[in-house]
C-alpha atoms as a PDB file:
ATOM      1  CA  UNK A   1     -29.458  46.084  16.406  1.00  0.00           C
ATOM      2  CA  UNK A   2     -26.896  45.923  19.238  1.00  0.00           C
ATOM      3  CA  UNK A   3     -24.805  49.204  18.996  1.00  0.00           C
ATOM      4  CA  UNK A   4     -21.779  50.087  20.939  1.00  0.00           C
ATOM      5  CA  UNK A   5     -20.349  52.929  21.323  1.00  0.00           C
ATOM      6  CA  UNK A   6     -16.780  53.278  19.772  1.00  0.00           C
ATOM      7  CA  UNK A   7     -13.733  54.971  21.030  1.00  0.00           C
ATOM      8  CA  UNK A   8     -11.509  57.290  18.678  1.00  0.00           C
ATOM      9  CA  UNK A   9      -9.970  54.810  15.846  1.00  0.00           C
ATOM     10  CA  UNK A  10     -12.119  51.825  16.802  1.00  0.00           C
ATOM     11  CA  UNK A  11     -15.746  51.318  15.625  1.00  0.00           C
ATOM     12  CA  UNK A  12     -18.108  48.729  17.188  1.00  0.00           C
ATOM     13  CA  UNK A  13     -20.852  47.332  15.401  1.00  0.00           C
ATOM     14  CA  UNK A  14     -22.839  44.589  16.084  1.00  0.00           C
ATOM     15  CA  UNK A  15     -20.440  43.526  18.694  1.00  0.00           C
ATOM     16  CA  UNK A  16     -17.912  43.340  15.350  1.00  0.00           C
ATOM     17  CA  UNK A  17     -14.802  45.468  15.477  1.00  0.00           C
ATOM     18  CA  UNK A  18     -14.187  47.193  12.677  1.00  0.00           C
ATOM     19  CA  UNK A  19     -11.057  49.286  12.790  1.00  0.00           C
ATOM     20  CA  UNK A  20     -10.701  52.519  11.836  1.00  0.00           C
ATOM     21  CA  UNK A  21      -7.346  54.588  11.438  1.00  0.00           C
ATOM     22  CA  UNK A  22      -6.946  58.436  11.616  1.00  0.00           C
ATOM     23  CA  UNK A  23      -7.602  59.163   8.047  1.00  0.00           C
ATOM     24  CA  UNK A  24     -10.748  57.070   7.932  1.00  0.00           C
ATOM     25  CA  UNK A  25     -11.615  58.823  11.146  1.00  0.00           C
ATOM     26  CA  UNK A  26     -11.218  62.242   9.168  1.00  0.00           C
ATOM     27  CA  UNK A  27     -12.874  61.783   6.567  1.00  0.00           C
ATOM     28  CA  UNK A  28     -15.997  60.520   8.403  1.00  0.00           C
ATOM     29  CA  UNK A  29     -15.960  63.880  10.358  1.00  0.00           C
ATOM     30  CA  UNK A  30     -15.239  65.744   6.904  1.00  0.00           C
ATOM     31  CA  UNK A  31     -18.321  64.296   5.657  1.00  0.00           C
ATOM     32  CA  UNK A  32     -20.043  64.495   9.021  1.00  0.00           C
ATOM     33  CA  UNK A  33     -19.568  68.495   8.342  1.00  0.00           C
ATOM     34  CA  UNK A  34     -20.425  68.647   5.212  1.00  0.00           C
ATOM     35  CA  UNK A  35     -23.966  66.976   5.885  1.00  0.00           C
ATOM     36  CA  UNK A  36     -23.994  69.598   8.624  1.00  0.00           C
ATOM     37  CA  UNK A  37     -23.747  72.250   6.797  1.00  0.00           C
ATOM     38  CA  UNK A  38     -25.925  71.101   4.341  1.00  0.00           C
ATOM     39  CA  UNK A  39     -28.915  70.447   6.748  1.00  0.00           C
ATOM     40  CA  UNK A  40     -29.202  67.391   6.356  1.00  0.00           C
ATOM     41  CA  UNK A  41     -28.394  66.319   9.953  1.00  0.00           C
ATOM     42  CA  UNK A  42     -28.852  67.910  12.962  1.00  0.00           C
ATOM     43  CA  UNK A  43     -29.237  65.977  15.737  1.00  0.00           C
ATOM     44  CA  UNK A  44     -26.925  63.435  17.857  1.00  0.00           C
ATOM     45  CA  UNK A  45     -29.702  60.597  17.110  1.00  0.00           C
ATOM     46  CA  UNK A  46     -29.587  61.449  13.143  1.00  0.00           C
ATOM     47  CA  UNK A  47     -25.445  61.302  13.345  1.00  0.00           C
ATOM     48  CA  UNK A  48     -25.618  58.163  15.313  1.00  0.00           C
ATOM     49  CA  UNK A  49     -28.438  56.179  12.676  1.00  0.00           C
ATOM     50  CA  UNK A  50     -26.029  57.773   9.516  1.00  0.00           C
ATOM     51  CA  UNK A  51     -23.177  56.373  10.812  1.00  0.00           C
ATOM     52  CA  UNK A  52     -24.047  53.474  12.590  1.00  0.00           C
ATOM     53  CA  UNK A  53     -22.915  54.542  16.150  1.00  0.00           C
ATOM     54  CA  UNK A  54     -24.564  55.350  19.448  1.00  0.00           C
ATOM     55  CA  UNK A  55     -25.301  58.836  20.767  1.00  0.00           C
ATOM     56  CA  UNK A  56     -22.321  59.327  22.570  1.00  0.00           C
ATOM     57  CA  UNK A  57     -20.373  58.540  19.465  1.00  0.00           C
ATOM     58  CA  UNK A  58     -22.345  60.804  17.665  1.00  0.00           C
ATOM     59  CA  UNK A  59     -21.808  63.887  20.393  1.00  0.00           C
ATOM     60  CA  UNK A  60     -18.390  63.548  20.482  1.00  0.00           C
ATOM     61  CA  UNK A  61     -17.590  63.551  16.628  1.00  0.00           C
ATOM     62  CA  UNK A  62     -19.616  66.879  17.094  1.00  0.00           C
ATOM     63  CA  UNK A  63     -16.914  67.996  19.480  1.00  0.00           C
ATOM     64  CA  UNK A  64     -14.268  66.785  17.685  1.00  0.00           C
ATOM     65  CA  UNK A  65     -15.520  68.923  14.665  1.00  0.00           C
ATOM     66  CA  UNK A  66     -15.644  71.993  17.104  1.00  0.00           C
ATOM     67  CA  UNK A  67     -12.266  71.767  18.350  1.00  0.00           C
ATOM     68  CA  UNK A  68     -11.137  71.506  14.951  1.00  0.00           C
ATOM     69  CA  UNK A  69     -11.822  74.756  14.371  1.00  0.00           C
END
């Protein structure tokens, strides 16, 4: 599988772009948390294979949850 990473409201997979407004967006990082907190991920790689991104991706929905805060 050819992954690219995406950029904040666009997704990239398989060199198809898949858009993705704010609320979408959200609730993936909702749900990103929850699994989080649950323990049920915990590294970048795990984020990226869940949600079909790559590493970067998954880092920075991980600092987008922080700044949240």
């Amino acid at each position: 599988m050819n992954l690219i990473c995406v950029e904040f409201k666009t997704q990239y997979v398989n060199k198809d772009i898949i858009k993705m407004n704010f609320l979408d967006y959200s609730e993936h990082l909702d749900y990103l948390l929850e699994m989080i907190e649950k323990g049920r991920i915990s590294t970048p790689k795990q984020i990226a294979q869940k949600f079909n991104c790559c590493d970067k991706t998954a880092r920075n929905m991980v600092n987008h949850l922080r700044d949240k805060r």
